[in-house]
Protein backbone atom coordinates (compact mmCIF):
# COMPACT_ATOMS: atom_id res chain seq x y z
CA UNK A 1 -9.37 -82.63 -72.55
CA UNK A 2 -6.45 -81.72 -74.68
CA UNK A 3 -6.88 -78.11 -74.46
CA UNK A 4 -3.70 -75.37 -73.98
CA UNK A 5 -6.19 -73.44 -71.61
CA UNK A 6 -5.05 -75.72 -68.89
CA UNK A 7 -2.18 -77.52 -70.30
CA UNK A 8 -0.54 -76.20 -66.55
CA UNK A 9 -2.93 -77.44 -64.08
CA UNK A 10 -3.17 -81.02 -66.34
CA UNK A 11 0.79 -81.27 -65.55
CA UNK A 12 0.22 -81.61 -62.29
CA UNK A 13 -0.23 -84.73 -60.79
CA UNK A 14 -2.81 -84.07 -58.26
CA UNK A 15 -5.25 -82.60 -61.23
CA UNK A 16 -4.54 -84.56 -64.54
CA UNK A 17 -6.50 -84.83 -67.13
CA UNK A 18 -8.80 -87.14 -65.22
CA UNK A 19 -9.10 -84.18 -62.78
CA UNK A 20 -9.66 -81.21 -65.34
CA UNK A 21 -12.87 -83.36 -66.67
CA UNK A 22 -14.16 -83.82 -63.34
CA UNK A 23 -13.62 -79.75 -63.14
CA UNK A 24 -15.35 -79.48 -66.62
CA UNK A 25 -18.18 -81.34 -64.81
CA UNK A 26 -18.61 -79.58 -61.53
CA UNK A 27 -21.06 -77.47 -60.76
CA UNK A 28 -20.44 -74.89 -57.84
CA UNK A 29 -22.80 -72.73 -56.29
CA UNK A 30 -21.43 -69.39 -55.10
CA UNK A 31 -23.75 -67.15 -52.41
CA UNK A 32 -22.80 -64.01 -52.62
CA UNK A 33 -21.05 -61.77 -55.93
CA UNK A 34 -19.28 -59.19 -53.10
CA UNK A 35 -15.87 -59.12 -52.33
CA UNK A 36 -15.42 -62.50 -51.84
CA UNK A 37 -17.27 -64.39 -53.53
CA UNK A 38 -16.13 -62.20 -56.89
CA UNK A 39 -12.67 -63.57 -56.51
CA UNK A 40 -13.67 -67.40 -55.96
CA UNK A 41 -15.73 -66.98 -58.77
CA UNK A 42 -13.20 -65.71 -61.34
CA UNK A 43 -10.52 -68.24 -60.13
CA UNK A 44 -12.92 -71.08 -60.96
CA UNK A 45 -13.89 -69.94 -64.07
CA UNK A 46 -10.32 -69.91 -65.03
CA UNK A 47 -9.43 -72.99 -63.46
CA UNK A 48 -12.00 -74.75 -65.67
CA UNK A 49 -15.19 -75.61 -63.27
CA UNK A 50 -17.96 -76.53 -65.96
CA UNK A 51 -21.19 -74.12 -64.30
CA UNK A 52 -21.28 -71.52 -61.48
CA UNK A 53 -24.00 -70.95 -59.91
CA UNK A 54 -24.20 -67.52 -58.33
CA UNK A 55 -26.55 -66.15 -56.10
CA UNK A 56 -27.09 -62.03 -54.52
CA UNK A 57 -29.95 -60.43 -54.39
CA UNK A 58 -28.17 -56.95 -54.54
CA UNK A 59 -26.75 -54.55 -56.90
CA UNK A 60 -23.52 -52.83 -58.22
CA UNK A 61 -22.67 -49.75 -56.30
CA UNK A 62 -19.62 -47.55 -56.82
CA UNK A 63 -18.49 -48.21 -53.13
CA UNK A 64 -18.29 -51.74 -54.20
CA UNK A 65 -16.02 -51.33 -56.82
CA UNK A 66 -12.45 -50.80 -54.77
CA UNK A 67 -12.97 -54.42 -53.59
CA UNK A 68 -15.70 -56.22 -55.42
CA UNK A 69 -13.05 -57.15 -58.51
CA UNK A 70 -15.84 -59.04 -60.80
CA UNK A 71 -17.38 -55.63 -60.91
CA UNK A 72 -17.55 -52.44 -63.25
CA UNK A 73 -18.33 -48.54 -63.06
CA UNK A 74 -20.57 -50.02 -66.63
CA UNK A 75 -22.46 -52.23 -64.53
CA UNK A 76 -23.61 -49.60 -61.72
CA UNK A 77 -26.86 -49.99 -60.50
CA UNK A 78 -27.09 -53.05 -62.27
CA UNK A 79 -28.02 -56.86 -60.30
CA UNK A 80 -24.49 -58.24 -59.03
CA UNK A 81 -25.23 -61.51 -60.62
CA UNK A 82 -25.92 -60.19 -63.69
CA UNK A 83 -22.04 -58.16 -63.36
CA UNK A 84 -20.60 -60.98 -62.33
CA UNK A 85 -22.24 -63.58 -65.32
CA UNK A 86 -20.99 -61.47 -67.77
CA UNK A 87 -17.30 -61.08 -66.37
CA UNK A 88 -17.01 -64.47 -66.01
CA UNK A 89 -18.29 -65.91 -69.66
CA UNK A 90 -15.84 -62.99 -70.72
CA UNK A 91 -12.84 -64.63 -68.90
CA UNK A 92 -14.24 -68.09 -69.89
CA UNK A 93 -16.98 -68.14 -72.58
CA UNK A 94 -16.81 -72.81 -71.88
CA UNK A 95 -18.02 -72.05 -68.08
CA UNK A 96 -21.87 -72.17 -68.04
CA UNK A 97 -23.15 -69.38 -65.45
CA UNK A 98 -26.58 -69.60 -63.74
CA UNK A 99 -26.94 -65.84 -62.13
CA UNK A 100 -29.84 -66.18 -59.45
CA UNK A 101 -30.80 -62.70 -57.59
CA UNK A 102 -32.39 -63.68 -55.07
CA UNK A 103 -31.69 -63.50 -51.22
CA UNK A 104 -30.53 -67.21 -49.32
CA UNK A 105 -32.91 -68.20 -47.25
CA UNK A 106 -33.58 -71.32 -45.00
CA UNK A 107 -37.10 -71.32 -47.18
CA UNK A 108 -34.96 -71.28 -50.87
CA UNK A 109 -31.87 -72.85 -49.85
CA UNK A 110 -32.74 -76.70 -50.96
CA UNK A 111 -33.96 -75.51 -54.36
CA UNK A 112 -30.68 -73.46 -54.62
CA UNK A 113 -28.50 -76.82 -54.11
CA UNK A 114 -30.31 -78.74 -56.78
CA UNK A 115 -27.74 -79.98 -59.39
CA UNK A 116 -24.60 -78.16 -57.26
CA UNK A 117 -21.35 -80.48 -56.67
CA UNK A 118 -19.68 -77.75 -54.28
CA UNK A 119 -20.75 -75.01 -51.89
C-alpha cells in the first residue's frame, strides 16, 4: 500500500507494509459508540483497519457529548451508530463501517462476530 496516509506507521518496523495490508483487511467489531468505544473507533479508522463494525442500541444525548468525542450537538437524538458511521467515513472515507443498533446479547452475540478479526 503505497499510500502517504500512513507513510508513518509503514516506517515502523513492527507494522510495515505487510502490516498496514493486514490492517486494510481487518475487520473489528466495536460494542458500544459511548465514551469509549468512540475513541477506539476513531483511532482505528485512522490507523487504517479496513471495516468497523459498531454496535449500541442507544442514542445521542447532549449529556453525552462532553465525553462521547465521535459525537455531535447535529446528531442529537439521533442512533449512536449512525453518529459514529458518519464521523468515521468523514475521518476515513477507505474504512468500511457496518453501524448495528441493536443491544448485545448472549442470544445475538454469535451473529454479531460473523466476519470480525478483533473484539
Amino acid at each position: 500500500m503505497d499510500d502517504q496516509r500512513y507513510i508513518r506507521q509503514t516506517l515502523l518496523p513492527e507494522i510495515g507494509p505487510g502490516g498496514q495490508e493486514l490492517l486494510a483487511r481487518a475487520c473489528v467489531l466495536i460494542a458500544g459508540a459511548g465514551g469509549l468505544g468512540s475513541v477506539t473507533a476513531l483511532y482505528l479508522a485512522a490507523a487504517g483497519i479496513g471495516h468497523i463494525k459498531i454496535i449500541d442500541s442507544d442514542i445521542v444525548e447532549f449529556s453525552n457529548l462532553n465525553r462521547q468525542i465521535i459525537h455531535s450537538e447535529a446528531f442529537l437524538e439521533q442512533p449512536k451508530t449512525i453518529s459514529a458511521a458518519i464521523r468515521i467515513k468523514a475521518l476515513n472515507s477507505r474504512v468500511r463501517v457496518t453501524p448495528v443498533r441493536t443491544r448485545i446479547t448472549h442470544h445475538n452475540i454469535d451473529g454479531l462476530l460473523t466476519d470480525v478479526d478483533i473484539h
